[in-house]
Protein backbone atom coordinates (compact mmCIF):
# COMPACT_ATOMS: atom_id res chain seq x y z
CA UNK A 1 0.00 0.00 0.00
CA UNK A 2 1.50 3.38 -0.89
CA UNK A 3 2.22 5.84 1.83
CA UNK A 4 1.16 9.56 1.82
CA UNK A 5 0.45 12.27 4.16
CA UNK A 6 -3.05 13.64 4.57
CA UNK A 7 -2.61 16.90 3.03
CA UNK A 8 -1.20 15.35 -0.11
CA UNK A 9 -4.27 13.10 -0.22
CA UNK A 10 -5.76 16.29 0.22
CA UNK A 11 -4.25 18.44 -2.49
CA UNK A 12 -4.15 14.75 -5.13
CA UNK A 13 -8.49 14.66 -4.67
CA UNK A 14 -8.36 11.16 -2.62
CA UNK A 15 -10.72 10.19 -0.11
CA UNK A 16 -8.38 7.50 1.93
CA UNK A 17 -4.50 7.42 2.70
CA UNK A 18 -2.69 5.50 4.63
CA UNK A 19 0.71 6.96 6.64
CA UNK A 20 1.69 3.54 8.57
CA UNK A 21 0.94 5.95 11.76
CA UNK A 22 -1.02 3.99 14.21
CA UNK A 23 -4.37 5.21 15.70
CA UNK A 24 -5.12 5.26 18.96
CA UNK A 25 -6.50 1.47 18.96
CA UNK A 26 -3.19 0.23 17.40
CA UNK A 27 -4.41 -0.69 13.82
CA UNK A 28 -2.40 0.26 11.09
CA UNK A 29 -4.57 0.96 8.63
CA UNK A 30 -5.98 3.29 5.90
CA UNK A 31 -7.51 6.66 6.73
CA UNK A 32 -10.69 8.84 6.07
CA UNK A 33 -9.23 12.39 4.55
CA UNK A 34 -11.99 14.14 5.36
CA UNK A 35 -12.02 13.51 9.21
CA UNK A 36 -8.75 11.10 9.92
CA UNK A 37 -10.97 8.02 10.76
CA UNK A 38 -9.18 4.67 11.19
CA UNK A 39 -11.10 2.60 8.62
CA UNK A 40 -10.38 -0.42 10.87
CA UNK A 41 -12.22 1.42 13.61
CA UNK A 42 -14.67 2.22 11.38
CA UNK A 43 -15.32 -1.23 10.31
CA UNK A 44 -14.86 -2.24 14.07
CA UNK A 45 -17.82 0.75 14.94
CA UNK A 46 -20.43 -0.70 12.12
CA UNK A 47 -20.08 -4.27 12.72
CA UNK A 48 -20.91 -3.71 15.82
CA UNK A 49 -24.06 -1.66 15.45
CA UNK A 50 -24.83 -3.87 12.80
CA UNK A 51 -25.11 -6.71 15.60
CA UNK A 52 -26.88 -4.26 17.75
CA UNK A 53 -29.64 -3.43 14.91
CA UNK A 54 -29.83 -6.19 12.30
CA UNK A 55 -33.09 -6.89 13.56
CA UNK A 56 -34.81 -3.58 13.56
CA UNK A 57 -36.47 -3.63 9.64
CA UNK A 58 -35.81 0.48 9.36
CA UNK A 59 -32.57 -0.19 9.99
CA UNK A 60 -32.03 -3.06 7.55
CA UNK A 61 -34.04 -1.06 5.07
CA UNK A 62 -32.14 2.16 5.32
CA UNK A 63 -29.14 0.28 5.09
CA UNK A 64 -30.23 -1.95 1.88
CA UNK A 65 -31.13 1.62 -0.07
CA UNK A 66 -27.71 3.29 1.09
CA UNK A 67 -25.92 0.29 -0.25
CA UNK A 68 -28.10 0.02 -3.50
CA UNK A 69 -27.61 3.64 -4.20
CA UNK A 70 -23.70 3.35 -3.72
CA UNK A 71 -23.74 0.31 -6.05
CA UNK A 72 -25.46 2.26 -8.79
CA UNK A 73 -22.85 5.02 -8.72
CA UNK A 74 -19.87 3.41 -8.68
CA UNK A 75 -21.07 0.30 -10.71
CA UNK A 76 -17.82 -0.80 -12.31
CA UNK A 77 -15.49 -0.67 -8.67
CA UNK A 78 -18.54 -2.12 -7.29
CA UNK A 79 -17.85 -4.86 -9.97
CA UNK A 80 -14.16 -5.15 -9.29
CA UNK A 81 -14.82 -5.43 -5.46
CA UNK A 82 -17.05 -8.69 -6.65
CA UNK A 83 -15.24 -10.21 -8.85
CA UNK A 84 -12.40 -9.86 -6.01
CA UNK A 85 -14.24 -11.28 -3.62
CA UNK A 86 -15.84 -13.92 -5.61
CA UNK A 87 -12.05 -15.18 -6.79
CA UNK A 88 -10.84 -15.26 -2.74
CA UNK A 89 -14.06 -16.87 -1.27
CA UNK A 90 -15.06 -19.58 -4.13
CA UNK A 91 -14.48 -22.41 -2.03
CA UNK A 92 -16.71 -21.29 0.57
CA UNK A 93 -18.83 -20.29 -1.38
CA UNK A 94 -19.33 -23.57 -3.08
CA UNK A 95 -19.45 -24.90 0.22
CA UNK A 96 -22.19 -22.74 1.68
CA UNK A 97 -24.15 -23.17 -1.48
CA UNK A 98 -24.48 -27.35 -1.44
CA UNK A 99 -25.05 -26.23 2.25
CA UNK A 100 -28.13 -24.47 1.33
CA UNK A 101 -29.46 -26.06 -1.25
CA UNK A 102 -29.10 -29.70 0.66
CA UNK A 103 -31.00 -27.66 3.81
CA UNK A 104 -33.73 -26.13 1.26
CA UNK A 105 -34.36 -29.03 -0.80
CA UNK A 106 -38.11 -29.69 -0.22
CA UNK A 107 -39.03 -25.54 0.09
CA UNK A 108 -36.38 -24.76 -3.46
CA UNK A 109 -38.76 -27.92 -4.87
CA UNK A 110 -41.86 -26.58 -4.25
CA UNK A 111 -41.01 -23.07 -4.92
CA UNK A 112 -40.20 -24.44 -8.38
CA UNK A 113 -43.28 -26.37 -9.18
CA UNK A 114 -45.44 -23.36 -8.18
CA UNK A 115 -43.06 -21.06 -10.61
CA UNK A 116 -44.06 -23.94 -13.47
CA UNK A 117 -47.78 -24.14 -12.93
CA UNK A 118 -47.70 -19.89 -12.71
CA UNK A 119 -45.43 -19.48 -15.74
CA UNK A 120 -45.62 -22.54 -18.04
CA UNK A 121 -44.77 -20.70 -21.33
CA UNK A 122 -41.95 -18.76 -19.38
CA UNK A 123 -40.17 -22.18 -18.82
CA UNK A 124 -40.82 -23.83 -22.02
CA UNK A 125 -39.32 -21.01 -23.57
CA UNK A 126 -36.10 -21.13 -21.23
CA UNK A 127 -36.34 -25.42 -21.77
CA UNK A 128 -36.34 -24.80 -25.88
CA UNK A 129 -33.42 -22.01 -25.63
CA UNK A 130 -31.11 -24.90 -23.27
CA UNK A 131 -31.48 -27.42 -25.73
CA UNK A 132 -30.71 -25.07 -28.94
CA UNK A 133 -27.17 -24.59 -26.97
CA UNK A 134 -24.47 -26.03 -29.08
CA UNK A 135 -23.93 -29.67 -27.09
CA UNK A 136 -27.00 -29.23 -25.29
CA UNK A 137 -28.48 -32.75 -26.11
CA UNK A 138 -24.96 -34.56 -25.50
CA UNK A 139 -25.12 -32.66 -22.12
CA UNK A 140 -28.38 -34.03 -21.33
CA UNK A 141 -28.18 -37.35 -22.08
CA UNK A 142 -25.09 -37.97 -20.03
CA UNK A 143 -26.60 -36.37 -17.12
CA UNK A 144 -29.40 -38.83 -17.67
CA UNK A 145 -27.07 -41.55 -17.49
CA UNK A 146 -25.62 -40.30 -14.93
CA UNK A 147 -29.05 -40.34 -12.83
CA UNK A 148 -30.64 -43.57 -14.07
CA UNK A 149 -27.08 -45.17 -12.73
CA UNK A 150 -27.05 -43.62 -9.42
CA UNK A 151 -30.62 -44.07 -8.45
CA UNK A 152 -31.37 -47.46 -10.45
CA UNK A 153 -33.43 -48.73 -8.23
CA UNK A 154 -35.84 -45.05 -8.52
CA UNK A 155 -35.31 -45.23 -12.34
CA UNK A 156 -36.50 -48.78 -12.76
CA UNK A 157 -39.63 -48.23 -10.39
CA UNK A 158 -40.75 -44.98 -12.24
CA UNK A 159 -40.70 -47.51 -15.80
CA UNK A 160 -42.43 -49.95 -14.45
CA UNK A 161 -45.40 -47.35 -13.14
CA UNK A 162 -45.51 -45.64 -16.32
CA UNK A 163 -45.62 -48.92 -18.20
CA UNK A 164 -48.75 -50.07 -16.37
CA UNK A 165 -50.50 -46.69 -16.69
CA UNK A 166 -49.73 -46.66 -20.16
CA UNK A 167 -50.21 -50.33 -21.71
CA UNK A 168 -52.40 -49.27 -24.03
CA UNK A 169 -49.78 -46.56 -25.71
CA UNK A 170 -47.45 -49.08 -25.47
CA UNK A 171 -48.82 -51.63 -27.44
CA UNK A 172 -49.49 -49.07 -29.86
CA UNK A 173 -46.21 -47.97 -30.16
CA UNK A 174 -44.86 -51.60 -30.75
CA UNK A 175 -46.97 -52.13 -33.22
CA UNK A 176 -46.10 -49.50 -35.57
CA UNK A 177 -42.63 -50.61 -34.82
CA UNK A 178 -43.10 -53.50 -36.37
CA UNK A 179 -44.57 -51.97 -39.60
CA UNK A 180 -41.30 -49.74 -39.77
CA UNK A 181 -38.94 -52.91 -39.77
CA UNK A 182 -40.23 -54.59 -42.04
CA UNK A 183 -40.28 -51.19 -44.31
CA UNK A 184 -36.62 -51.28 -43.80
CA UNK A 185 -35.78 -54.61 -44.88
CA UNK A 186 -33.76 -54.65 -48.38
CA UNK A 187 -35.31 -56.46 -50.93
CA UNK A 188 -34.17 -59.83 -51.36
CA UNK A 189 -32.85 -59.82 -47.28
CA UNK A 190 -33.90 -63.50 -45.92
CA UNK A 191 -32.80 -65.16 -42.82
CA UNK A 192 -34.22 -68.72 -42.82
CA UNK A 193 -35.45 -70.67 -39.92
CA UNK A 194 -32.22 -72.79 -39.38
CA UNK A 195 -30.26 -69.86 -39.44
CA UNK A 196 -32.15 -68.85 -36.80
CA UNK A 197 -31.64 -71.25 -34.76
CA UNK A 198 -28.29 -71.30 -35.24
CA UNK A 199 -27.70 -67.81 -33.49
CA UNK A 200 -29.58 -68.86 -30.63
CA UNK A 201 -27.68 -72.38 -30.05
CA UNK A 202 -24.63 -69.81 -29.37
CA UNK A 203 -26.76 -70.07 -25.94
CA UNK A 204 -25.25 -66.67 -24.10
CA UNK A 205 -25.68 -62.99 -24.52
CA UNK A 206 -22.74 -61.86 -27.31
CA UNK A 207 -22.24 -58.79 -24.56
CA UNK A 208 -22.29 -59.60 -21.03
CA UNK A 209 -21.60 -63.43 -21.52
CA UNK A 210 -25.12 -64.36 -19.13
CA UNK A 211 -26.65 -67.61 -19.68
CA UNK A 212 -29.90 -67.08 -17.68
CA UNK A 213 -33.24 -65.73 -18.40
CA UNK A 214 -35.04 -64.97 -21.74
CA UNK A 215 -32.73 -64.50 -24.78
CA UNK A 216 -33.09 -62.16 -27.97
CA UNK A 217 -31.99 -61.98 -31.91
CA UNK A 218 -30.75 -58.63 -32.27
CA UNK A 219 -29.31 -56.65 -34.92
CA UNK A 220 -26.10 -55.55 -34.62
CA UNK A 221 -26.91 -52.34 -37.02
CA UNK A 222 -30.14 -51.70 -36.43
CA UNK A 223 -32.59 -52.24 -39.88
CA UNK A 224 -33.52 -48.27 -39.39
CA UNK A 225 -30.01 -47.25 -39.57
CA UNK A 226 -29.32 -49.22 -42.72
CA UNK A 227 -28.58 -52.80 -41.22
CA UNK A 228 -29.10 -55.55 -43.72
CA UNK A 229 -31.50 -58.35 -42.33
CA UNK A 230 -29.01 -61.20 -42.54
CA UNK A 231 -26.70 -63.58 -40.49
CA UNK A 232 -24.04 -61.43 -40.28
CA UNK A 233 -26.12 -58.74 -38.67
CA UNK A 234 -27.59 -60.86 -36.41
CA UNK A 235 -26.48 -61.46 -32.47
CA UNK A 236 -27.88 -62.69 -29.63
CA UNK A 237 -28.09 -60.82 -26.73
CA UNK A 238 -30.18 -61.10 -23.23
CA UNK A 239 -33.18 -59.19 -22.44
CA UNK A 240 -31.65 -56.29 -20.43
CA UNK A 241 -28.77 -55.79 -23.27
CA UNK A 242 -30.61 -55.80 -26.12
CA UNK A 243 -33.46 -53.49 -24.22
CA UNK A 244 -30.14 -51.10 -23.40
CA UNK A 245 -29.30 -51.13 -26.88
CA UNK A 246 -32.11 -50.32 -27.98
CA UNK A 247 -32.29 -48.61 -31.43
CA UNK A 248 -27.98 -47.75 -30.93
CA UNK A 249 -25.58 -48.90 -33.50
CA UNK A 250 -23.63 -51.78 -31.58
CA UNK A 251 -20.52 -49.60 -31.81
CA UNK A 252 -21.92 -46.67 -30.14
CA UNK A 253 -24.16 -48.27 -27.76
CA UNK A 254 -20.45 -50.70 -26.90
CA UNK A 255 -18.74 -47.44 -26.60
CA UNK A 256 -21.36 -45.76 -23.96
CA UNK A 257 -21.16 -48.94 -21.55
CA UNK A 258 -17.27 -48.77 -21.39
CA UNK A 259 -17.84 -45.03 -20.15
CA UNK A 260 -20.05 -45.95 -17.74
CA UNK A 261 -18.41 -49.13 -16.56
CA UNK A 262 -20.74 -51.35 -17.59
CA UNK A 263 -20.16 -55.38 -17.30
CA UNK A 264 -18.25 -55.63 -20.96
CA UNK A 265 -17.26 -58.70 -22.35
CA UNK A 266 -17.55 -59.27 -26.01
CA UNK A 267 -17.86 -62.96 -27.63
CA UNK A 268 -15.85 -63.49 -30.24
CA UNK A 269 -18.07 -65.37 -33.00
């Protein structure tokens, strides 16, 4: 910190200086020009009716429109001062904000669904601007993952209720499915009966290597990606790998389980 006297403060237009002179307290620390108060004293002095008054609403309120006021005059130090502070408290910060939110879980959750029902167009329109952000939907669908591995047990639960309320839909669904595939199928594509049965006498998943429970002919490129319906395409997989897969290439779908440290071990054919 630079030292100067109080008159060339003065005569140089500042409102602090700071002469390494102690007060009469002992700090050693910057002064008012206008009326050589010990800004540590100061500090000291408004802490402490701060204590003595936080509780009495004028005084909050006078002291929230002083400090508003100040920050709209000197917006850019008031800025500075922020960003300063922000950089030298982040960790507690951090810390105090998981504090919060972890205290303020149920009240921030139903604060939120209230905002949704008031304001539905206001949040689809902030939901449609997210997912127009370049790398929104990668983003999103690891988080997802994320979730559904951490609370598996929630994530299956919540299927299986939607799956009874919505049978119906369901059915539906699978049935136009089925129209699609065999749209896709190349002219002239034929897998015959013995061939088959041949991929299911390999007798475990081509994936996880399990032996146990219901089995399913899969495509390894899926017929609305371009897969030919033909041996070569075909695996056989169990019922939770081949419902993971899903409509996913097998080299993208193989790709996602190593990331999330999925059970991974390949067959060779």
């Amino acid at each position: 910190m630079k030292v100067i006297s109080r008159e060339a403060a003065k005569t140089e237009g500042l409102s602090r200086y700071f002469s390494e002179t102690p007060c009469k307290h002992g700090h050693i620390s910057e002064r008012r020009v206008i009326n050589n108060a010990c800004m540590a004293c100061v500090a000291i002095g408004d802490k402490r009716r701060y204590e003595r008054d936080k509780k009495n609403a004028d005084y909050v309120a006078n002291n929230r429109k002083r400090a508003l006021k100040w920050q709209r005059a000197n917006a850019d130090r008031y800025r500075e001062r922020q960003r300063k502070w922000n950089d030298e408290h982040r960790a507690e910060k951090r810390a105090y904000s998981q504090e919060y939110q972890k205290r303020n879980a149920a009240k921030r959750s139903q604060k939120l669904k209230q905002a949704r029902k008031e304001n539905p167009d206001h949040f689809r329109e902030l939901g449609r601007r997210r997912r127009e952000k370049p790398g929104a939907k990668e983003k999103a669908r690891k988080l997802s993952q994320k979730w559904r591995k951490a609370n598996a047990e929630r994530y299956k639960a919540r299927v299986q209720r939607y799956r009874k309320a919505n049978i119906e839909k369901l059915r539906i669904v699978f049935l136009a499915n089925t129209h699609n595939r065999r749209r896709y199928v190349a002219a002239g594509d034929k897998v015959t009966a013995a061939q088959l049965r041949e991929v299911r006498a390999r007798g475990c998943c081509a994936v996880c290597g399990a032996t146990e429970g219901p089995m399913h002919i899969d495509h390894k490129v899926p017929l609305s990606k371009g897969g030919r319906h033909e041996l070569s395409n075909l695996q056989l997989l169990c019922r939770s790998c081949n419902l993971s897969k899903s409509w996913k290439d097998q080299t993208e779908w193989l790709q996602e389980r190593q990331e999330h440290d999925y059970p991974l071990t390949p067959l060779t054919e």
